[in-house]
PDB file of N, CA and C in Angstrom:
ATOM      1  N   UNK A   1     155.599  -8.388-154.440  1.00  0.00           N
ATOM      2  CA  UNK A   1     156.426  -7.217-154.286  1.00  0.00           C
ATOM      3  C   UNK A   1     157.746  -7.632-153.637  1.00  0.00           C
ATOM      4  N   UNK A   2     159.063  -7.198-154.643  1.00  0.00           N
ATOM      5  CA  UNK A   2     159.907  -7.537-153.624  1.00  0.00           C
ATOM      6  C   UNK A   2     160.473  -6.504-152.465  1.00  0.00           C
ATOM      7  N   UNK A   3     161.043  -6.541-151.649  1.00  0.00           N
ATOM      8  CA  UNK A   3     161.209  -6.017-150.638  1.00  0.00           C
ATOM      9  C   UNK A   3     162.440  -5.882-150.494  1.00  0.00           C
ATOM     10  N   UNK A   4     163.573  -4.942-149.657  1.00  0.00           N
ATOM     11  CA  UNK A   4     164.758  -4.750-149.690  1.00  0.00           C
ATOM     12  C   UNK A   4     165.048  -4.454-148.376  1.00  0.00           C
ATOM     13  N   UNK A   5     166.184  -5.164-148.067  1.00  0.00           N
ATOM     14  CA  UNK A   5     166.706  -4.674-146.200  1.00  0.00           C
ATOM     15  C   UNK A   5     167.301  -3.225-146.793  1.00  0.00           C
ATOM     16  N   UNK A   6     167.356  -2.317-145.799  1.00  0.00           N
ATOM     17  CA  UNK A   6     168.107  -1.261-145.960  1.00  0.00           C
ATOM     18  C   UNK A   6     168.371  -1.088-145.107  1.00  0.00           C
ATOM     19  N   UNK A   7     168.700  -1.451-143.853  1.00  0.00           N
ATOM     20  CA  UNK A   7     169.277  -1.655-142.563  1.00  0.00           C
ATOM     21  C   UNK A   7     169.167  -2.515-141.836  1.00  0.00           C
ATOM     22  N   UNK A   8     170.363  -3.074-140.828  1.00  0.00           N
ATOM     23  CA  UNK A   8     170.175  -3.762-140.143  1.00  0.00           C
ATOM     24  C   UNK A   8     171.116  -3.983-139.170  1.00  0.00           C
ATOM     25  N   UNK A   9     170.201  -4.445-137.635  1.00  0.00           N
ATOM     26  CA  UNK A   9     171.169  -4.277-136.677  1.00  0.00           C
ATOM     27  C   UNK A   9     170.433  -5.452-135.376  1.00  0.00           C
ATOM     28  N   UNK A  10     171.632  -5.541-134.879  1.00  0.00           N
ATOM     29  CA  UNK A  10     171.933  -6.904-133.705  1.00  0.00           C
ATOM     30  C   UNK A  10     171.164  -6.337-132.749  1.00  0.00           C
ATOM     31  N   UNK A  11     169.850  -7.095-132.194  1.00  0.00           N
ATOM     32  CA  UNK A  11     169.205  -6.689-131.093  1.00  0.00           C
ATOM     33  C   UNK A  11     168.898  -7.155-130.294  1.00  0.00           C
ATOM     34  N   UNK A  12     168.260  -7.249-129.044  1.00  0.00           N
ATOM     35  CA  UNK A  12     167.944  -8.464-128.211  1.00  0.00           C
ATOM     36  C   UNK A  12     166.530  -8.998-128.230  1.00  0.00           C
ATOM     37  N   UNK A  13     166.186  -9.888-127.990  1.00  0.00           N
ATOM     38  CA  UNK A  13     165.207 -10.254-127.828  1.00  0.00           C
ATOM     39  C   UNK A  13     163.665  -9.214-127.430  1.00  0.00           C
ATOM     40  N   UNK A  14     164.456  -8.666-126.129  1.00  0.00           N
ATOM     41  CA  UNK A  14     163.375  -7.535-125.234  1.00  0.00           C
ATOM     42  C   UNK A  14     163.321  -6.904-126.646  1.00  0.00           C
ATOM     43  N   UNK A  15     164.461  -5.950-126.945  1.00  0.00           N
ATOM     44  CA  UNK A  15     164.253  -5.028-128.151  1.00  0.00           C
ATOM     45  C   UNK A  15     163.171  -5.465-129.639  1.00  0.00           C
ATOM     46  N   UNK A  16     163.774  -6.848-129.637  1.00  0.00           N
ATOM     47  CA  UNK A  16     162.959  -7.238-130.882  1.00  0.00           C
ATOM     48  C   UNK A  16     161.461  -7.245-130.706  1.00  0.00           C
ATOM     49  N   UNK A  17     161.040  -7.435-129.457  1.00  0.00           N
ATOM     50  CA  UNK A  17     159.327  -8.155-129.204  1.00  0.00           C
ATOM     51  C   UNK A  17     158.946  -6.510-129.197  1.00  0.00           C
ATOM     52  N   UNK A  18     159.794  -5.284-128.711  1.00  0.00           N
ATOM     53  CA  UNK A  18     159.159  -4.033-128.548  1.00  0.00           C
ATOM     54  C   UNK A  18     159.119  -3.338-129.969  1.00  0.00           C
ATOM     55  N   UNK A  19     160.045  -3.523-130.901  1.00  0.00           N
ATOM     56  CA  UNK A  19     159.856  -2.872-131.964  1.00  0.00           C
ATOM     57  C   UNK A  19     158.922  -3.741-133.146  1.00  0.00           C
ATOM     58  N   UNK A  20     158.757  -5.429-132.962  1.00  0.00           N
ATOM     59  CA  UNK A  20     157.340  -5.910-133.120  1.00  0.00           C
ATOM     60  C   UNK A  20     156.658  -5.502-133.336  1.00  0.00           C
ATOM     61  N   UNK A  21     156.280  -5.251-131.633  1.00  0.00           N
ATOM     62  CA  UNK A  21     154.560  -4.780-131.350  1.00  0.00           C
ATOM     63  C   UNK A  21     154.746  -2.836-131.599  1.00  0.00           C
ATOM     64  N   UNK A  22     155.477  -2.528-131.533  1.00  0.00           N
ATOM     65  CA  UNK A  22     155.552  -0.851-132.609  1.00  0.00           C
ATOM     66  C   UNK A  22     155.082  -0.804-133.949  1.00  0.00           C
ATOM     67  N   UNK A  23     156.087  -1.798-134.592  1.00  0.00           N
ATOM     68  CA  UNK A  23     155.924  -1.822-135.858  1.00  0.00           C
ATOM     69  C   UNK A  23     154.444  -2.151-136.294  1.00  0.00           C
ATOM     70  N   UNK A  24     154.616  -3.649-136.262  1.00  0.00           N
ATOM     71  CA  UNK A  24     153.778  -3.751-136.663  1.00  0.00           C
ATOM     72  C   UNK A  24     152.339  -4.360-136.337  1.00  0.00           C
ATOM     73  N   UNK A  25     152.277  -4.774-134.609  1.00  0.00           N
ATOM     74  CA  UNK A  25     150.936  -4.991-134.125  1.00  0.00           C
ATOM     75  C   UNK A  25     150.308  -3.724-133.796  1.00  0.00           C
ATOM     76  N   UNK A  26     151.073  -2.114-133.430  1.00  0.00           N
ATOM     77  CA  UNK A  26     150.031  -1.157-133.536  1.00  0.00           C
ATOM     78  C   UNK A  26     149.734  -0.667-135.079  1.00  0.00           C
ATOM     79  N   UNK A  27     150.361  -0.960-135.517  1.00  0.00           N
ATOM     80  CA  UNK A  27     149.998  -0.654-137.270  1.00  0.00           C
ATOM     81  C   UNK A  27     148.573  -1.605-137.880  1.00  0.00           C
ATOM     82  N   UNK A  28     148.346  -2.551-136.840  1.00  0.00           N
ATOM     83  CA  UNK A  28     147.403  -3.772-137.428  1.00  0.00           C
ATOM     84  C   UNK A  28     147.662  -4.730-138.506  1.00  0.00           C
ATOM     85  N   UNK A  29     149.390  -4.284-138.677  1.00  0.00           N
ATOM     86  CA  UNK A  29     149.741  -5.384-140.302  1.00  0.00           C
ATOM     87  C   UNK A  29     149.776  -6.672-139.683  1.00  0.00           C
ATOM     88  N   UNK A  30     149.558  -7.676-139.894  1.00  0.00           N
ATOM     89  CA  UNK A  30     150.275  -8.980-139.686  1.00  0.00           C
ATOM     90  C   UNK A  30     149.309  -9.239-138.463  1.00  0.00           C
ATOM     91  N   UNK A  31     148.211  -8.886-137.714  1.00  0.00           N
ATOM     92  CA  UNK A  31     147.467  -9.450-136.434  1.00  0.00           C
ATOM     93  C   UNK A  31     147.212 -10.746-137.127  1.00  0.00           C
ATOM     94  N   UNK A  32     146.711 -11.239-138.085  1.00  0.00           N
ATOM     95  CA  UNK A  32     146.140 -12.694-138.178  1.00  0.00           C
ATOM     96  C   UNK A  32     147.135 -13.488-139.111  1.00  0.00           C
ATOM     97  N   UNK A  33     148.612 -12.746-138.708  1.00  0.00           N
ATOM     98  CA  UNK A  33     149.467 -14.117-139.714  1.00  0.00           C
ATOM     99  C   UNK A  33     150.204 -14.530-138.533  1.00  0.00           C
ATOM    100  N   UNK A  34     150.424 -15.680-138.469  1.00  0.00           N
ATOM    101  CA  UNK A  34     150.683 -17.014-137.546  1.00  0.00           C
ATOM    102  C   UNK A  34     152.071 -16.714-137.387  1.00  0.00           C
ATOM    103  N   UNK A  35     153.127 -16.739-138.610  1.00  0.00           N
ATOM    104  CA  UNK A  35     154.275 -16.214-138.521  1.00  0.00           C
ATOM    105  C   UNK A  35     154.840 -15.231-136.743  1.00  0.00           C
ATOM    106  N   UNK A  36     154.088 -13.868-137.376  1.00  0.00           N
ATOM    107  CA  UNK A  36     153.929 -13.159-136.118  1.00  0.00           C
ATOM    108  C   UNK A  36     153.613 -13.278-134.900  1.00  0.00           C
ATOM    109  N   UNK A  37     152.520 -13.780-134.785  1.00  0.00           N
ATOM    110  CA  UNK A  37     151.885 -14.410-133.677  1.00  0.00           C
ATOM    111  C   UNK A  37     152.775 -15.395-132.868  1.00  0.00           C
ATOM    112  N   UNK A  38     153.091 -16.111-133.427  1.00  0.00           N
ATOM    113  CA  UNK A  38     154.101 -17.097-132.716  1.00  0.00           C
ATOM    114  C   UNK A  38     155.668 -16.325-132.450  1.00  0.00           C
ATOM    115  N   UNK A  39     155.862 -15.755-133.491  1.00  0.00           N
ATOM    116  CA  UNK A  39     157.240 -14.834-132.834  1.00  0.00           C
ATOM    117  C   UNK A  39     156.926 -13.876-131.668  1.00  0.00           C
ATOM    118  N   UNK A  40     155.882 -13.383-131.768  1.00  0.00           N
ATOM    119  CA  UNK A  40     155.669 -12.395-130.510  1.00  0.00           C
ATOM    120  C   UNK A  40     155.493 -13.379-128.867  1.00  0.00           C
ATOM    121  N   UNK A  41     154.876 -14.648-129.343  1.00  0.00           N
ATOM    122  CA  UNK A  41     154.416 -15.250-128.319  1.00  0.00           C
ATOM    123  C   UNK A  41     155.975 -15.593-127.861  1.00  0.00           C
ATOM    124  N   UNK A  42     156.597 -16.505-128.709  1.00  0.00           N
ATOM    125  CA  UNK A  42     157.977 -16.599-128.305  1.00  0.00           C
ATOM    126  C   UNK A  42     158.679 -15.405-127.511  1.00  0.00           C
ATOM    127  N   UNK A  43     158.652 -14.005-128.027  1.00  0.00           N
ATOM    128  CA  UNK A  43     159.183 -13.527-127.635  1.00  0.00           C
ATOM    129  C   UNK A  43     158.594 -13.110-126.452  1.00  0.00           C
ATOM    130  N   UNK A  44     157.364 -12.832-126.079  1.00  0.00           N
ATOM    131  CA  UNK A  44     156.563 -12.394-124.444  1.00  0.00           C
ATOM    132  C   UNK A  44     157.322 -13.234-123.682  1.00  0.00           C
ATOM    133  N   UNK A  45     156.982 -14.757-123.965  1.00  0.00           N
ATOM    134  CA  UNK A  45     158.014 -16.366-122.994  1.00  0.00           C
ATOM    135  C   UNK A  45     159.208 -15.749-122.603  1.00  0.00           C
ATOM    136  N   UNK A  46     160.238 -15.422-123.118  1.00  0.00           N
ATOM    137  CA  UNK A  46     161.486 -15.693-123.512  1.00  0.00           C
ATOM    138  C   UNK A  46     162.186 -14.500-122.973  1.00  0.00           C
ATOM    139  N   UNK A  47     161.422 -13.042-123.228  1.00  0.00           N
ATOM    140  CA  UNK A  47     162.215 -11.850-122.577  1.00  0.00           C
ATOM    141  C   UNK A  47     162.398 -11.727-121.231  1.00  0.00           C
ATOM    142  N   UNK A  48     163.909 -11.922-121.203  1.00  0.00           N
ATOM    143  CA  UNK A  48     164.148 -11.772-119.393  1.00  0.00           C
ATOM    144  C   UNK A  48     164.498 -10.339-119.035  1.00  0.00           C
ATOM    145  N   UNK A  49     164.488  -9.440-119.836  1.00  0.00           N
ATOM    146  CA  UNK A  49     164.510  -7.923-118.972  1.00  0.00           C
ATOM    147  C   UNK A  49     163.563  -6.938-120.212  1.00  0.00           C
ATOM    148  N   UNK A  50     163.316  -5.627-119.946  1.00  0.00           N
ATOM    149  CA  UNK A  50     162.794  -5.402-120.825  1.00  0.00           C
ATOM    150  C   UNK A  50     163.814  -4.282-120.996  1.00  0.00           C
ATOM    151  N   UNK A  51     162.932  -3.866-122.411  1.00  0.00           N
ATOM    152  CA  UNK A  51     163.947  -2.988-123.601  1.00  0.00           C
ATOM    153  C   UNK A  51     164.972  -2.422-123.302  1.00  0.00           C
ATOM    154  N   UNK A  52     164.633  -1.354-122.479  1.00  0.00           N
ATOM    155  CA  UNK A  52     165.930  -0.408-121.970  1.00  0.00           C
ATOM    156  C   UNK A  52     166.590  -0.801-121.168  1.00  0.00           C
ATOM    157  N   UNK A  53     166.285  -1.756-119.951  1.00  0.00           N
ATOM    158  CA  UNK A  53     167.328  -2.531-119.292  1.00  0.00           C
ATOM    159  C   UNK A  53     168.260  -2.821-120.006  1.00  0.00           C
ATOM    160  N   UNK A  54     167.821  -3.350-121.308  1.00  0.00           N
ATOM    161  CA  UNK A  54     168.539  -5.028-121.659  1.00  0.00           C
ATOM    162  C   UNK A  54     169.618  -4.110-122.644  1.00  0.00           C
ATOM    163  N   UNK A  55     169.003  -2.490-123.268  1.00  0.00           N
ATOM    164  CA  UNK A  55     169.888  -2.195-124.085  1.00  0.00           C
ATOM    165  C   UNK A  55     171.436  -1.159-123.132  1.00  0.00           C
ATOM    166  N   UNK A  56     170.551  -1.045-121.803  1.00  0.00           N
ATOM    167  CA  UNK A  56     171.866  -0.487-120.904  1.00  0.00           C
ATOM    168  C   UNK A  56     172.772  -1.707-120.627  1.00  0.00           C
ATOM    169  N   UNK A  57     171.924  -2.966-120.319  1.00  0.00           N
ATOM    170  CA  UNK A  57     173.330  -3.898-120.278  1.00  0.00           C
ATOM    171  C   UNK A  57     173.911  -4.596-121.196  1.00  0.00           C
ATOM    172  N   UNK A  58     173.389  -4.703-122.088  1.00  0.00           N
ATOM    173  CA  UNK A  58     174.341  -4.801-123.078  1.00  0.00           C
ATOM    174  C   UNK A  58     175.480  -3.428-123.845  1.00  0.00           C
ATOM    175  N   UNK A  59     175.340  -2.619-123.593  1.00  0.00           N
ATOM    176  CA  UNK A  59     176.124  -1.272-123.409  1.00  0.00           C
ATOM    177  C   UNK A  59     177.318  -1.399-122.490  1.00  0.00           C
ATOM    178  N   UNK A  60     176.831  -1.904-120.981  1.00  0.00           N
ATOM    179  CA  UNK A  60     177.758  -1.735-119.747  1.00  0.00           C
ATOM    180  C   UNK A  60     178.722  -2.960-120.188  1.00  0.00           C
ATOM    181  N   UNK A  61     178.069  -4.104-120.383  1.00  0.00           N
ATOM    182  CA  UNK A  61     179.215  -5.402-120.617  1.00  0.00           C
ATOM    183  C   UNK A  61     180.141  -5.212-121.734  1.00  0.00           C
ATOM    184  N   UNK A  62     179.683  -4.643-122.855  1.00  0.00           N
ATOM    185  CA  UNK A  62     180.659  -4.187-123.992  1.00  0.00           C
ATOM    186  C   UNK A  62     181.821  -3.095-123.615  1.00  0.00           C
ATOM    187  N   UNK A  63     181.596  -1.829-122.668  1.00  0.00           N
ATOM    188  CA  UNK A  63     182.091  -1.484-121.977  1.00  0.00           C
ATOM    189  C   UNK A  63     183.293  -1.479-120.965  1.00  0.00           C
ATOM    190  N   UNK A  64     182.423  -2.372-119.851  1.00  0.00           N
ATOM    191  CA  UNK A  64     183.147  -2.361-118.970  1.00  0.00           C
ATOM    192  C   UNK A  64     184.274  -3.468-119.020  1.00  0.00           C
ATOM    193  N   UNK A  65     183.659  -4.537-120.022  1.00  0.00           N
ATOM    194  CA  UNK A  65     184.554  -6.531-120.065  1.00  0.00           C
ATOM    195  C   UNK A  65     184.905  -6.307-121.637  1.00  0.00           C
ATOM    196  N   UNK A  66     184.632  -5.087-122.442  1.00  0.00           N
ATOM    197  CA  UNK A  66     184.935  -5.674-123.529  1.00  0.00           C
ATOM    198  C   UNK A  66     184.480  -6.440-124.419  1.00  0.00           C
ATOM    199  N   UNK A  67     183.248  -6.861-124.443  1.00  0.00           N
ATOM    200  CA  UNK A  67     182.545  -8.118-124.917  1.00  0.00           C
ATOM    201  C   UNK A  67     182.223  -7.624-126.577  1.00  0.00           C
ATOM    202  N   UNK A  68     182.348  -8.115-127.329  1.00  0.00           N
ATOM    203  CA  UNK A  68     181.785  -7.934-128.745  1.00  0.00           C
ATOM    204  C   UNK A  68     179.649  -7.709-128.057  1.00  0.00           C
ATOM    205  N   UNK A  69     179.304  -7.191-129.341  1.00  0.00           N
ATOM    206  CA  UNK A  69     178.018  -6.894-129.200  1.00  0.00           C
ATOM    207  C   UNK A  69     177.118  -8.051-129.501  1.00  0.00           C
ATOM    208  N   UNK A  70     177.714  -8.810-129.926  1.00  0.00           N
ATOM    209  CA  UNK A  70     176.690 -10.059-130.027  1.00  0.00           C
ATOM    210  C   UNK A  70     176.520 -10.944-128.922  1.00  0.00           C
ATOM    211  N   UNK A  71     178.173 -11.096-128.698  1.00  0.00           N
ATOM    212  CA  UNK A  71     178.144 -11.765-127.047  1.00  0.00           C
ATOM    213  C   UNK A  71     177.596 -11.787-125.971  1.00  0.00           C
ATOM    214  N   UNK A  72     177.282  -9.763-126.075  1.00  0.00           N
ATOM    215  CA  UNK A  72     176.205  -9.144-124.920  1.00  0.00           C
ATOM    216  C   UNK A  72     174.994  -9.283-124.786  1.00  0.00           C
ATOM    217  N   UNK A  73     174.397  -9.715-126.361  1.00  0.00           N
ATOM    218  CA  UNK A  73     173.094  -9.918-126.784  1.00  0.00           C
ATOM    219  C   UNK A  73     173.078 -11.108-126.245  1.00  0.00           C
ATOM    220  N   UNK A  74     173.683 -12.008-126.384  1.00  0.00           N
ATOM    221  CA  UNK A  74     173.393 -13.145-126.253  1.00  0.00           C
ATOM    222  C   UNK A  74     173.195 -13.593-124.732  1.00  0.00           C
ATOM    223  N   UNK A  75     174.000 -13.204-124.209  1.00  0.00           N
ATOM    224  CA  UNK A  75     174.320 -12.904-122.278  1.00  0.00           C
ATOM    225  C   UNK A  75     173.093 -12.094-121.796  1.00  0.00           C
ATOM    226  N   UNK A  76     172.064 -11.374-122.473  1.00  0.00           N
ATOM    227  CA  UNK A  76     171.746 -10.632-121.838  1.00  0.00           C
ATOM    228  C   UNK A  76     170.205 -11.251-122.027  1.00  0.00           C
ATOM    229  N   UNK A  77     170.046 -12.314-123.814  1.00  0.00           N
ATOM    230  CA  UNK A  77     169.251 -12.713-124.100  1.00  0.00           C
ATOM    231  C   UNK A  77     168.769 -14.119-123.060  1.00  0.00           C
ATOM    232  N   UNK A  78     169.878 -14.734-122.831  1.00  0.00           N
ATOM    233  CA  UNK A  78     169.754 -16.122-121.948  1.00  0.00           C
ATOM    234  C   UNK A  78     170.241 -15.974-120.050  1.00  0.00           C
ATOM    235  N   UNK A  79     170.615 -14.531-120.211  1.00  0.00           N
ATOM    236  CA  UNK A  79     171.217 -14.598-118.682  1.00  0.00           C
ATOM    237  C   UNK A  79     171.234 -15.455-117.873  1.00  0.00           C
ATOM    238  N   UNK A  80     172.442 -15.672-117.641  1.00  0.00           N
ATOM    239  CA  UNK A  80     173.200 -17.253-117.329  1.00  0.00           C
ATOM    240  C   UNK A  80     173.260 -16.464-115.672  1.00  0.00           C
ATOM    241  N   UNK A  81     172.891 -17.570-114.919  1.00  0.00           N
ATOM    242  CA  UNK A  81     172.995 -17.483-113.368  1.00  0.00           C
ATOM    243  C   UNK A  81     174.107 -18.196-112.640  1.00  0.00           C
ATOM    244  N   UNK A  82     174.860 -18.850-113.302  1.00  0.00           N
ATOM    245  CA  UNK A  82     176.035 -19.734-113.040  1.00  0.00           C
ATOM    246  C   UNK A  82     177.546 -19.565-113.744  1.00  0.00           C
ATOM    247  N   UNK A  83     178.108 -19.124-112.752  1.00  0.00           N
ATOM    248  CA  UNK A  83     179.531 -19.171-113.781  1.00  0.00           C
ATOM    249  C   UNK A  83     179.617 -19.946-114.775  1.00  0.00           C
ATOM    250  N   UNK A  84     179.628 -21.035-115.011  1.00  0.00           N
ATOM    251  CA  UNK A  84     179.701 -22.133-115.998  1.00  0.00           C
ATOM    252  C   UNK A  84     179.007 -21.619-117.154  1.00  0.00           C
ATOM    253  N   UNK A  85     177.702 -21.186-116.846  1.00  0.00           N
ATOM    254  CA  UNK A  85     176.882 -20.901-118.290  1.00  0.00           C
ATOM    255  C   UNK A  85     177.835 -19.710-118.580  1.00  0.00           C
ATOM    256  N   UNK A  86     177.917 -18.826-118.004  1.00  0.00           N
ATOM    257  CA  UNK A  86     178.412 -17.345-118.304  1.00  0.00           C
ATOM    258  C   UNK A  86     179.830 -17.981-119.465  1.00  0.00           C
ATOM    259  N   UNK A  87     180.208 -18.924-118.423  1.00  0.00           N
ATOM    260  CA  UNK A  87     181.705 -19.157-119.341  1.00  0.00           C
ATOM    261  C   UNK A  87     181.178 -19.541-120.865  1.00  0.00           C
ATOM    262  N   UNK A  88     180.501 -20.643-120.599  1.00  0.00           N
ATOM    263  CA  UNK A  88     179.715 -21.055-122.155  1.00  0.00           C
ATOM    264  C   UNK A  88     179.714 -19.682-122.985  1.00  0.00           C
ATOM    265  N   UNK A  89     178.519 -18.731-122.838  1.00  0.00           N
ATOM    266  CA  UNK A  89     178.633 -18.014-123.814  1.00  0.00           C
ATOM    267  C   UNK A  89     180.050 -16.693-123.709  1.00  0.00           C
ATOM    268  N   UNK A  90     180.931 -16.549-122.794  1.00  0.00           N
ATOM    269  CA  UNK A  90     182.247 -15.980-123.310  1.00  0.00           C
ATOM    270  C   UNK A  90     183.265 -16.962-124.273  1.00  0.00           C
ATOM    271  N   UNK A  91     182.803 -17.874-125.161  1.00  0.00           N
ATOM    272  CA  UNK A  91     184.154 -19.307-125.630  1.00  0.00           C
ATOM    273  C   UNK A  91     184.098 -18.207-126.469  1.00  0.00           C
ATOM    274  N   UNK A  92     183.097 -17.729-127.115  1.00  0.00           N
ATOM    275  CA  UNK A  92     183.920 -16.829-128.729  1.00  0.00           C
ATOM    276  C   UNK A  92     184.247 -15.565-128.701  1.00  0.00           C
ATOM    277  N   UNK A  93     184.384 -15.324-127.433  1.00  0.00           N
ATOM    278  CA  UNK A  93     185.298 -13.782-127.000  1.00  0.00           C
ATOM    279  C   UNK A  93     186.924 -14.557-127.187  1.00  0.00           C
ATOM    280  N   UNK A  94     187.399 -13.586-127.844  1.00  0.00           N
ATOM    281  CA  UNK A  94     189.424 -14.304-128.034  1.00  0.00           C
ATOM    282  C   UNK A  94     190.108 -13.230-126.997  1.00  0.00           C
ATOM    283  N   UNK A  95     189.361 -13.678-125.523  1.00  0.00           N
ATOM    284  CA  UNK A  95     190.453 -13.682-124.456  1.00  0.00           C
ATOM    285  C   UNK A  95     189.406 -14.397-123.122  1.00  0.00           C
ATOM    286  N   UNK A  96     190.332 -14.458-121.948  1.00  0.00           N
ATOM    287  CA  UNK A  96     190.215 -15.240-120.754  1.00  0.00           C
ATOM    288  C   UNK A  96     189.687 -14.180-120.148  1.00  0.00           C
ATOM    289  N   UNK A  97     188.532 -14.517-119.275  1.00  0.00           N
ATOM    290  CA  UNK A  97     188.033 -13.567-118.546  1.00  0.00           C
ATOM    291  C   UNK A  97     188.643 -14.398-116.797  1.00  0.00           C
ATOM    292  N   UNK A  98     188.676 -13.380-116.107  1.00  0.00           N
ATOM    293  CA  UNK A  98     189.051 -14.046-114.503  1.00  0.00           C
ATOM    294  C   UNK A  98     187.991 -14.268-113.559  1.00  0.00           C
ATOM    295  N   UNK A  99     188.025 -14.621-112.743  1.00  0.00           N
ATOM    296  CA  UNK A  99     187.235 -15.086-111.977  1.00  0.00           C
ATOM    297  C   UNK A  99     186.332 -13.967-111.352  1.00  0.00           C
ATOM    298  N   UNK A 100     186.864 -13.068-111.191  1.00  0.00           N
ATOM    299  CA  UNK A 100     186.246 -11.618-110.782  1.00  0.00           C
ATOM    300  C   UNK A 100     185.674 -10.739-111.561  1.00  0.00           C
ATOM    301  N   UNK A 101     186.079 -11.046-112.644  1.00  0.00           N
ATOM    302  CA  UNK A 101     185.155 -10.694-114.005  1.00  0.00           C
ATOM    303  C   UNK A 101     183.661 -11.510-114.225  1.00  0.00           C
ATOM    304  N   UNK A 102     183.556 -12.526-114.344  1.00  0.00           N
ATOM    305  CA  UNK A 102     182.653 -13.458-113.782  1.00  0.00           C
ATOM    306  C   UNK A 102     181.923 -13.001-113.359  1.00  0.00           C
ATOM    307  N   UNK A 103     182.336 -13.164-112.011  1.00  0.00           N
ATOM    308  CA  UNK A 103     181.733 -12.951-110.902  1.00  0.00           C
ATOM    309  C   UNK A 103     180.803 -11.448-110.524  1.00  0.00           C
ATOM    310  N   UNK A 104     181.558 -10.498-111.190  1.00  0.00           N
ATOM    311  CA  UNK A 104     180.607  -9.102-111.702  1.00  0.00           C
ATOM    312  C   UNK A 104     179.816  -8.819-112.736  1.00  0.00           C
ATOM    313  N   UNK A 105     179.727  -9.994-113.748  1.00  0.00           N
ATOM    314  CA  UNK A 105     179.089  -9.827-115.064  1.00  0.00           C
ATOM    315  C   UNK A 105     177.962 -10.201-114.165  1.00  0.00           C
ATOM    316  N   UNK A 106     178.225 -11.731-113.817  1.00  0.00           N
ATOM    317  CA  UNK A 106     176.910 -12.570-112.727  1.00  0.00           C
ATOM    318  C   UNK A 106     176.201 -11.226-111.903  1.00  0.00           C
ATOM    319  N   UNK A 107     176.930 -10.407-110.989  1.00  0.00           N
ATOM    320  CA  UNK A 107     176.142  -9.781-109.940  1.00  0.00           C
ATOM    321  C   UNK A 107     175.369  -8.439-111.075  1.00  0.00           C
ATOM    322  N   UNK A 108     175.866  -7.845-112.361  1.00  0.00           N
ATOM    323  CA  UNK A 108     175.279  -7.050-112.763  1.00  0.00           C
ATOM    324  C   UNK A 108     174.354  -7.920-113.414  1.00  0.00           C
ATOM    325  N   UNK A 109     173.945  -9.039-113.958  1.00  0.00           N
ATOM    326  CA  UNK A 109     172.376  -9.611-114.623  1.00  0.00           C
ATOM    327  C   UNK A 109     171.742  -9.762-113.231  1.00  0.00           C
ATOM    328  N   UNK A 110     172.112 -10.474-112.458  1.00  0.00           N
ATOM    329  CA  UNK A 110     171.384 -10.789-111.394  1.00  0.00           C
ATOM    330  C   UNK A 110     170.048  -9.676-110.523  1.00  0.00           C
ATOM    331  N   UNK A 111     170.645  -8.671-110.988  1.00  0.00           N
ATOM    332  CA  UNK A 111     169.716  -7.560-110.649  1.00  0.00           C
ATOM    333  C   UNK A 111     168.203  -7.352-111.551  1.00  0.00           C
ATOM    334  N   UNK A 112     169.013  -7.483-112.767  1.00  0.00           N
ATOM    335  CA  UNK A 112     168.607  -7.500-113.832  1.00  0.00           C
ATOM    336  C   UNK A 112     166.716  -7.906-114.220  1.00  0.00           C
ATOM    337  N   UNK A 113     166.455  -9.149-113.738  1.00  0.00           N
ATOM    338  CA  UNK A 113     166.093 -10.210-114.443  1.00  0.00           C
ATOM    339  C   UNK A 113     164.484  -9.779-113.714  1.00  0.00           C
ATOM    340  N   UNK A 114     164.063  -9.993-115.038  1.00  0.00           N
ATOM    341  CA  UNK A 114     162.401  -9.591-114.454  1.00  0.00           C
ATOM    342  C   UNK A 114     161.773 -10.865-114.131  1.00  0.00           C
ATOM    343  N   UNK A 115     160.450 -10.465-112.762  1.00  0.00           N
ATOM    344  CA  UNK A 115     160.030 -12.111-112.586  1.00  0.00           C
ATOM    345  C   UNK A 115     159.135 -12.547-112.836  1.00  0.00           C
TER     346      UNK A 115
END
């Protein structure tokens, strides 16, 4: 059967592992394909805030810094604890963020981060 996207949209990690296990581990499709299994496992590892956190801060950083929505995903997916990383993932924003910008992106994940 072929199959057809009919939508699609940029999400984070948290978001992806929750609409997963919505979709399709309470549905029972896919419990014994490996595929799944390992993406969910990846994703349990890997989520550093969960759903609605992660979709308010990625909201606030697009917001408040301007950030394209992928950027936020991505910042919000790896939350960087060090200026340096933070800078890493702002290189493909086309402007300079300041030091105080930084420095508030840092203090709003920092709250953030589940343990």
């Amino acid at each position: 059967m072929v199959k057809r996207i009919i939508n699609s949209e940029d999400v984070s990690m948290a978001e992806a592992l929750r609409i997963i296990e919505d979709k399709v581990v309470s549905a029972g499709v896919g419990s014994n394909d490996e595929i799944v299994n390992n993406t969910l496992d990846y994703l349990r590892k890997f989520s550093k805030v969960d759903p609605e956190r992660a979709k308010e801060l990625i909201s606030e950083l697009m917001k408040r810094f301007g950030l394209a929505k992928l950027t936020a995903i991505q910042i919000i997916n790896l939350m960087p604890q060090t200026s340096d990383e933070l800078r890493i993932l702002l290189g493909t924003e086309k402007r300079e963020f300041s030091d105080q910008d930084i420095e508030e992106m840092l203090n709003l994940l920092k709250g953030s981060k589940q343990s």
